[in-house]
N, C-alpha and C. Protein backbone atom coordinates (compact mmCIF):
# COMPACT_ATOMS: atom_id res chain seq x y z
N UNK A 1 107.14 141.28 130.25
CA UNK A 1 106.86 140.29 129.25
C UNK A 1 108.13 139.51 128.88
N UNK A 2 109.48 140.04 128.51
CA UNK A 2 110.65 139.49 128.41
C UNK A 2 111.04 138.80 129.42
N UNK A 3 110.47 139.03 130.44
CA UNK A 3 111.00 138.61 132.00
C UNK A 3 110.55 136.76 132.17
N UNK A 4 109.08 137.00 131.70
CA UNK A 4 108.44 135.98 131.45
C UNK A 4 108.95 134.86 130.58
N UNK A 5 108.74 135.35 129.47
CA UNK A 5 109.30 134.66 128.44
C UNK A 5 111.11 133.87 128.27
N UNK A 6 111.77 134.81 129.46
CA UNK A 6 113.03 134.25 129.58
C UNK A 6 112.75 133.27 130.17
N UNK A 7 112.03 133.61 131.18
CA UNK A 7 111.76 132.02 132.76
C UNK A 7 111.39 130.61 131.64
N UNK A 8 111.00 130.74 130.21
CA UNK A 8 110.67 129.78 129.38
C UNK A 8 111.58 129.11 129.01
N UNK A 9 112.72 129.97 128.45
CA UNK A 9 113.74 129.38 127.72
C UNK A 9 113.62 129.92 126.40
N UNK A 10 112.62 130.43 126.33
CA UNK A 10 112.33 131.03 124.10
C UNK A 10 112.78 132.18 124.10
N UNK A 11 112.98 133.13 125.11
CA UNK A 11 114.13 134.73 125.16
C UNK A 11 115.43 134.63 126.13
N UNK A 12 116.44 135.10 125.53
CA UNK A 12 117.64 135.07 126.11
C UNK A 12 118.09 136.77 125.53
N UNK A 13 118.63 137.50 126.82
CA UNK A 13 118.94 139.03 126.61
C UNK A 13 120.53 139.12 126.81
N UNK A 14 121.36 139.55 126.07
CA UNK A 14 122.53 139.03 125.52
C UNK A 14 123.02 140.83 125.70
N UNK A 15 124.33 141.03 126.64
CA UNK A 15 124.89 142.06 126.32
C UNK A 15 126.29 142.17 126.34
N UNK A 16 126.81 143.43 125.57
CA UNK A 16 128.32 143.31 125.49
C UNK A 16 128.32 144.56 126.18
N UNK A 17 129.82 144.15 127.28
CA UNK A 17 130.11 145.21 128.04
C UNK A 17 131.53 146.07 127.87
N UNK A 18 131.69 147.09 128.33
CA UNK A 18 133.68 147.68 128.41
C UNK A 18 134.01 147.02 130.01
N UNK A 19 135.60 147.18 129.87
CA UNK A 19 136.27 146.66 131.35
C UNK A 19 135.18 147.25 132.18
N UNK A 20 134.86 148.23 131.95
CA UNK A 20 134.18 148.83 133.15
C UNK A 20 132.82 148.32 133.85
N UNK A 21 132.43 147.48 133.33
CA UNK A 21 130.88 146.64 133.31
C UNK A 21 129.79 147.49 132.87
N UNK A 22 130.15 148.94 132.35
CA UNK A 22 129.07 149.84 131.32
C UNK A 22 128.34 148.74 129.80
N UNK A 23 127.65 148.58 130.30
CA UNK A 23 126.69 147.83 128.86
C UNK A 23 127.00 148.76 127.78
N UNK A 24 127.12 148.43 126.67
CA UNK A 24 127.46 149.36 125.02
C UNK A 24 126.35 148.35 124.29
N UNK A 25 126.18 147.42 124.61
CA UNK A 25 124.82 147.25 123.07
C UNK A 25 124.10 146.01 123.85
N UNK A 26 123.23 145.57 123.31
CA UNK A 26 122.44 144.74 123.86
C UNK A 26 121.35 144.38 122.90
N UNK A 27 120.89 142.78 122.74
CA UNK A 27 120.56 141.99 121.82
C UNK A 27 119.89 141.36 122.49
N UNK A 28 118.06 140.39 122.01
CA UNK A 28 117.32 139.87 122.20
C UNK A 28 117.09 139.07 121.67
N UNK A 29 117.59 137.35 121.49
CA UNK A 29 117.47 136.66 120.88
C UNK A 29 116.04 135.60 121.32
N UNK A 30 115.11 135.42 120.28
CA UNK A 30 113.80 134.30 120.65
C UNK A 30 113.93 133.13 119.71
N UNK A 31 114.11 131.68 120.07
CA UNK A 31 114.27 130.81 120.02
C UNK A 31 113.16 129.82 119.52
N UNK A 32 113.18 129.03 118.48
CA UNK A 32 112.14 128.29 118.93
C UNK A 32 112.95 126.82 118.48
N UNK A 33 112.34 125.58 118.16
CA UNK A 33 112.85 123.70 117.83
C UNK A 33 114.28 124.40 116.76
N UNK A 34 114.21 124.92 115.77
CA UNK A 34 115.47 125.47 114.84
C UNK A 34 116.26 126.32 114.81
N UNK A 35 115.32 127.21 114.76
CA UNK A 35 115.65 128.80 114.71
C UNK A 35 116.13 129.58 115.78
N UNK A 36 117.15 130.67 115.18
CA UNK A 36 117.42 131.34 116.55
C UNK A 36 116.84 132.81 115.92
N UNK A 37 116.42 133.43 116.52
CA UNK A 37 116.20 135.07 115.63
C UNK A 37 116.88 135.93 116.76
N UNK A 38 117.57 136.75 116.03
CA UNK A 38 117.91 137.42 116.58
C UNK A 38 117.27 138.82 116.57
N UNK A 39 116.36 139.08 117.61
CA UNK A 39 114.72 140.06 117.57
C UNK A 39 115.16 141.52 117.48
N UNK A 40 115.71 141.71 118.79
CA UNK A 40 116.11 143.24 118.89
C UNK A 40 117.73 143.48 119.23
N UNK A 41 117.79 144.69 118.77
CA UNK A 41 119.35 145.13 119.04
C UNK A 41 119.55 146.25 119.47
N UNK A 42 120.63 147.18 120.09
CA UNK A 42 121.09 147.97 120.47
C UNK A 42 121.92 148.60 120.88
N UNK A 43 122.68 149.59 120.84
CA UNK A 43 124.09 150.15 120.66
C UNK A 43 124.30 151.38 121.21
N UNK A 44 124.85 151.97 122.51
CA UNK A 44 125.08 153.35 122.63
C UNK A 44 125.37 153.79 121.59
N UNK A 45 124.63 154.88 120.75
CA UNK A 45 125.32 155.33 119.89
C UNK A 45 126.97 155.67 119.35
N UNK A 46 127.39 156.48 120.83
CA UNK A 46 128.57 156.90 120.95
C UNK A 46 129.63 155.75 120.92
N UNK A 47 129.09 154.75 121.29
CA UNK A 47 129.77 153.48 120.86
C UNK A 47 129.76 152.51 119.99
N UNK A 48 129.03 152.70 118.94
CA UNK A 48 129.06 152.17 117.82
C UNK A 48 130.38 151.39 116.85
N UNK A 49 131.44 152.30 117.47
CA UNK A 49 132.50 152.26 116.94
C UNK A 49 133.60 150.99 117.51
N UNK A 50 132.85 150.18 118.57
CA UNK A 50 133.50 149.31 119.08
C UNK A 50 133.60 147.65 118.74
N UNK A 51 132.57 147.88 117.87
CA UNK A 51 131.80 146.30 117.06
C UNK A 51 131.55 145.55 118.62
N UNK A 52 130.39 146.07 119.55
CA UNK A 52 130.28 145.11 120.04
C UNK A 52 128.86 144.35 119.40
N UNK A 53 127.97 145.24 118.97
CA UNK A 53 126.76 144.70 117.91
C UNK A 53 127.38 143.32 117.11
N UNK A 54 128.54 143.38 115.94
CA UNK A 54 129.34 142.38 115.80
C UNK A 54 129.72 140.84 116.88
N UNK A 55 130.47 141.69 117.94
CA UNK A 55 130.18 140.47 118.62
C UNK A 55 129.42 139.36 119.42
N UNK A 56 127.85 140.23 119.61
CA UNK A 56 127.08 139.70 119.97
C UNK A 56 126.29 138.69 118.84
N UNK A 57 126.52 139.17 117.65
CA UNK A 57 125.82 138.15 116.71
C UNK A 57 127.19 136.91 116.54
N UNK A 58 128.49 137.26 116.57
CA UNK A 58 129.60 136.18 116.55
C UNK A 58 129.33 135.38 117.91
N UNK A 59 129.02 135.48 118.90
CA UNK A 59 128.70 134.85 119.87
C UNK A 59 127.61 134.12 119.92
N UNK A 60 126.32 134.53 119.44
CA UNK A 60 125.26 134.05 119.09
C UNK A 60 125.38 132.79 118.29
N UNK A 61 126.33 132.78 116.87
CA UNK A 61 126.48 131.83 115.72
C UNK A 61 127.37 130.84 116.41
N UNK A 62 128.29 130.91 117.27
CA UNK A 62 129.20 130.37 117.94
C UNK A 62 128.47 129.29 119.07
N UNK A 63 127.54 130.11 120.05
CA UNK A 63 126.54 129.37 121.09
C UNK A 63 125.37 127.97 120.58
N UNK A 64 125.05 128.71 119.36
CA UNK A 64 123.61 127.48 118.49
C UNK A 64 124.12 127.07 117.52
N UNK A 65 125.63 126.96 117.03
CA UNK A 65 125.98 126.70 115.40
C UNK A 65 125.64 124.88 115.78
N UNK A 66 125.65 124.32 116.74
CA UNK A 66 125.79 122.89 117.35
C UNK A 66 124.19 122.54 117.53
N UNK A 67 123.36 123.45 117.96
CA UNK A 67 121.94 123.03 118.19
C UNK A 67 120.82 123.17 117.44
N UNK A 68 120.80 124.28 116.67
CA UNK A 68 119.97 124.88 115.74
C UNK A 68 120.69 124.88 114.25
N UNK A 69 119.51 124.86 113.40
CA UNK A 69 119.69 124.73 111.89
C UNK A 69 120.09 126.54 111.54
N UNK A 70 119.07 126.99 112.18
CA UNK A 70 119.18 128.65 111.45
C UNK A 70 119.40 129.48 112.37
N UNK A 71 120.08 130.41 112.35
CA UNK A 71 119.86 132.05 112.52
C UNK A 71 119.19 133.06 111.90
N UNK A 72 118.36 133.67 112.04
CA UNK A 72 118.03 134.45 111.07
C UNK A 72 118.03 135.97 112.04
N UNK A 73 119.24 136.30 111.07
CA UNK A 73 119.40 137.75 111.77
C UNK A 73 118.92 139.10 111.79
N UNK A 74 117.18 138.46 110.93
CA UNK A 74 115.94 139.60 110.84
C UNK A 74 116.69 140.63 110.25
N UNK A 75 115.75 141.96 110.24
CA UNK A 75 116.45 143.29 109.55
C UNK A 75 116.89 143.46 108.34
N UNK A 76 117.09 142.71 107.59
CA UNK A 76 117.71 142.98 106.30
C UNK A 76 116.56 143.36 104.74
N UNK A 77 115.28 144.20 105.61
CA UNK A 77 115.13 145.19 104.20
C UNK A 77 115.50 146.74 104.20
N UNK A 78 115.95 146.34 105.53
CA UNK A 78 116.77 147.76 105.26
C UNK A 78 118.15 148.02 105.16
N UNK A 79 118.80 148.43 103.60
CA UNK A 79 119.76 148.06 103.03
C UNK A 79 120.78 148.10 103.80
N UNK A 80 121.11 149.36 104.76
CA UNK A 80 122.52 149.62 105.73
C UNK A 80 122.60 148.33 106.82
N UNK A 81 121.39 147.68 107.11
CA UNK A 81 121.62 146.91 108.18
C UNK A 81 121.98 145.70 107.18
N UNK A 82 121.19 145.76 106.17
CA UNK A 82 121.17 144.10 105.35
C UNK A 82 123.04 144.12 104.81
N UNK A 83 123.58 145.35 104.75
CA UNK A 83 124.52 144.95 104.27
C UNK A 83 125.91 144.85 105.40
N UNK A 84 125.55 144.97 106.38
CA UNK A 84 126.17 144.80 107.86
C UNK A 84 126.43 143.43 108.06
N UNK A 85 124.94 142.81 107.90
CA UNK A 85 124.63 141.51 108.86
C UNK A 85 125.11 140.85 107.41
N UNK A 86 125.07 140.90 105.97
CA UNK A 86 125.56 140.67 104.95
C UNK A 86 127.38 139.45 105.27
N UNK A 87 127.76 140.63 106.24
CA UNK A 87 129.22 139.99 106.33
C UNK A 87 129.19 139.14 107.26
N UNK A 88 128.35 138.10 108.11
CA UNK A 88 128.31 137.21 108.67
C UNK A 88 128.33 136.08 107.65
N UNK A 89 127.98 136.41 106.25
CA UNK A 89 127.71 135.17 105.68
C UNK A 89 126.24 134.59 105.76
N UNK A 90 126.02 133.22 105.13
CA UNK A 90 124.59 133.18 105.11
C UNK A 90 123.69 133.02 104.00
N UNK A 91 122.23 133.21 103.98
CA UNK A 91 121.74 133.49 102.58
C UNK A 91 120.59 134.07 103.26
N UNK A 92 120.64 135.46 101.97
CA UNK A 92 119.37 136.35 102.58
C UNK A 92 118.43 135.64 101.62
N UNK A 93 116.89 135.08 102.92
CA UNK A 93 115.55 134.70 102.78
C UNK A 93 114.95 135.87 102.70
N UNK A 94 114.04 136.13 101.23
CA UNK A 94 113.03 137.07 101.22
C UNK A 94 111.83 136.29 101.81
N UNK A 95 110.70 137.62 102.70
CA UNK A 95 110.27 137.37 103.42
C UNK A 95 109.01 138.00 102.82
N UNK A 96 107.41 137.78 103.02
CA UNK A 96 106.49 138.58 102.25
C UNK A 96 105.86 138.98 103.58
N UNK A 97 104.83 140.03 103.34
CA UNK A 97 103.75 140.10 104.12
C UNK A 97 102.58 141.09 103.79
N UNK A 98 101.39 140.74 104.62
CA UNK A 98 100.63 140.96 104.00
C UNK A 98 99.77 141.82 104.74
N UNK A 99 99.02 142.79 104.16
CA UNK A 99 98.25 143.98 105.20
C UNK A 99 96.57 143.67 104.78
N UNK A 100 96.05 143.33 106.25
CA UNK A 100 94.58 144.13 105.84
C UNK A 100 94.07 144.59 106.99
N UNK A 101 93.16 145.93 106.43
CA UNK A 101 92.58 146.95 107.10
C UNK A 101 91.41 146.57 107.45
N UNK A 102 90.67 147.22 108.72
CA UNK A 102 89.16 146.70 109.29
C UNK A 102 88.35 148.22 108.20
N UNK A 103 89.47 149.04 107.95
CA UNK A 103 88.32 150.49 107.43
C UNK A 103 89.35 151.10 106.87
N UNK A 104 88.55 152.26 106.01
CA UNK A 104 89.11 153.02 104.99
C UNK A 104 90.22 153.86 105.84
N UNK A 105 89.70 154.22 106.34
CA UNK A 105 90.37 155.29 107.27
C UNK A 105 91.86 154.59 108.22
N UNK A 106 91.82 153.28 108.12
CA UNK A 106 92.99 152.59 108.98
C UNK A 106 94.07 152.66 108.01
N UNK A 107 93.41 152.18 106.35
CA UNK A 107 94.39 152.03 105.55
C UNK A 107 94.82 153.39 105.26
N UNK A 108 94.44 154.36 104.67
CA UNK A 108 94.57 155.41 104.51
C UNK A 108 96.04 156.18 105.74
N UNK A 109 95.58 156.03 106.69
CA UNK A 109 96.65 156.44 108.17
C UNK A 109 97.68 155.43 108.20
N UNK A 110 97.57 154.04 107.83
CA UNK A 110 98.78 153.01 107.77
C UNK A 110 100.19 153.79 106.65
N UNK A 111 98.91 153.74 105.49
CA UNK A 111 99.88 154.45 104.34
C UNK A 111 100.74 155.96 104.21
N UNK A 112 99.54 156.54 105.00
CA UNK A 112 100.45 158.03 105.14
C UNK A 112 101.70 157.81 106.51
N UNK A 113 101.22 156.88 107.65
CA UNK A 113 103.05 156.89 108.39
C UNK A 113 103.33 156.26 107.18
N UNK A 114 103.45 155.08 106.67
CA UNK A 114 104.72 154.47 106.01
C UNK A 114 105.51 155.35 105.28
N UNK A 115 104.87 156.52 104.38
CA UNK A 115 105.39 157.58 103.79
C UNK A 115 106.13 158.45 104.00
N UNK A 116 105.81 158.98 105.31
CA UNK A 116 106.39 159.95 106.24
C UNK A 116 107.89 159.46 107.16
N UNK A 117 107.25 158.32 107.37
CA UNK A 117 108.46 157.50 107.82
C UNK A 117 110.11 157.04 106.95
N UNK A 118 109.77 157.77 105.55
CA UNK A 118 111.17 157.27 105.22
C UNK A 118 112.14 159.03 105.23
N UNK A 119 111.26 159.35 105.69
CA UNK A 119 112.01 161.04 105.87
C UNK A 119 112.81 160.92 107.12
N UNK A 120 112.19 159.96 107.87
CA UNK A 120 112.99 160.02 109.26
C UNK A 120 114.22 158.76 109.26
C-alpha cells in the first residue's frame, strides 16, 4: 500500500542512517496541496540516543518550509511525544474526534481496550 501510494507522490519514506548504512529510525511522511504530516515514526530502540528521530523531522521542516504552509507533526496527545515535538516550535492544533458504534457490544469492547491500554 505505501509502495503504491509513493509511485503518487502523497508518501515519501524518510530514513536516518550510521556510517555504516544500518537504518536507526525511519519516518513516513503523507502529503497533500499544504500540509505535510508527518504519519509514522521509528527508532531502534537501542538507538534512541542518537537524535536521529530529531533529524528526520529537521530535515522534513527544511525540505517543505518553501512549498507547504504546514507541518503537522501528529502525536501530540500524548504528553512525552507532545513535549518532544514541542521543541521544534510551532503551535499545538487541538484536534476532536468522534466515535460511533454499529452495537452495544462494539462500544462496550472499544471502551474496555481504551482502558486497559493505558497500563501498557
Amino acid at each position: 500500500m505505501v509502495g503504491n501510494l509513493m509511485k503518487t507522490g502523497l508518501v515519501e519514506v524518510n530514513t536516518a542512517r550510521e556510517a555504516s548504512g544500518q537504518v536507526v529510525a525511519l519516518q513516513v511522511i503523507v502529503l497533500d496541496k499544504n500540509t505535510v504530516y508527518t504519519w509514522i515514526y521509528g527508532t531502534i530502540p537501542e538507538k534512541n540516543y542518537t537524535g536521529a528521530d530529531s533529524l528526520l523531522i529537521w530535515e522534513a521542516i527544511k525540505r517543505y518550509r518553501n512549498t507547504h504552509k504546514f507541518l503537522d507533526l501528529m502525536g501530540a496527545n500524548i504528553p512525552s511525544i507532545a513535549f518532544f515535538k514541542k521543541g521544534f516550535g510551532g503551535k499545538l492544533t487541538p484536534y476532536y474526534v468522534t466515535e460511533r458504534f454499529s452495537s452495544l457490544i462494539s462500544r462496550i469492547s472499544f471502551r474496555a481496550y481504551t482502558k486497559i491500554r493505558k497500563f501498557f
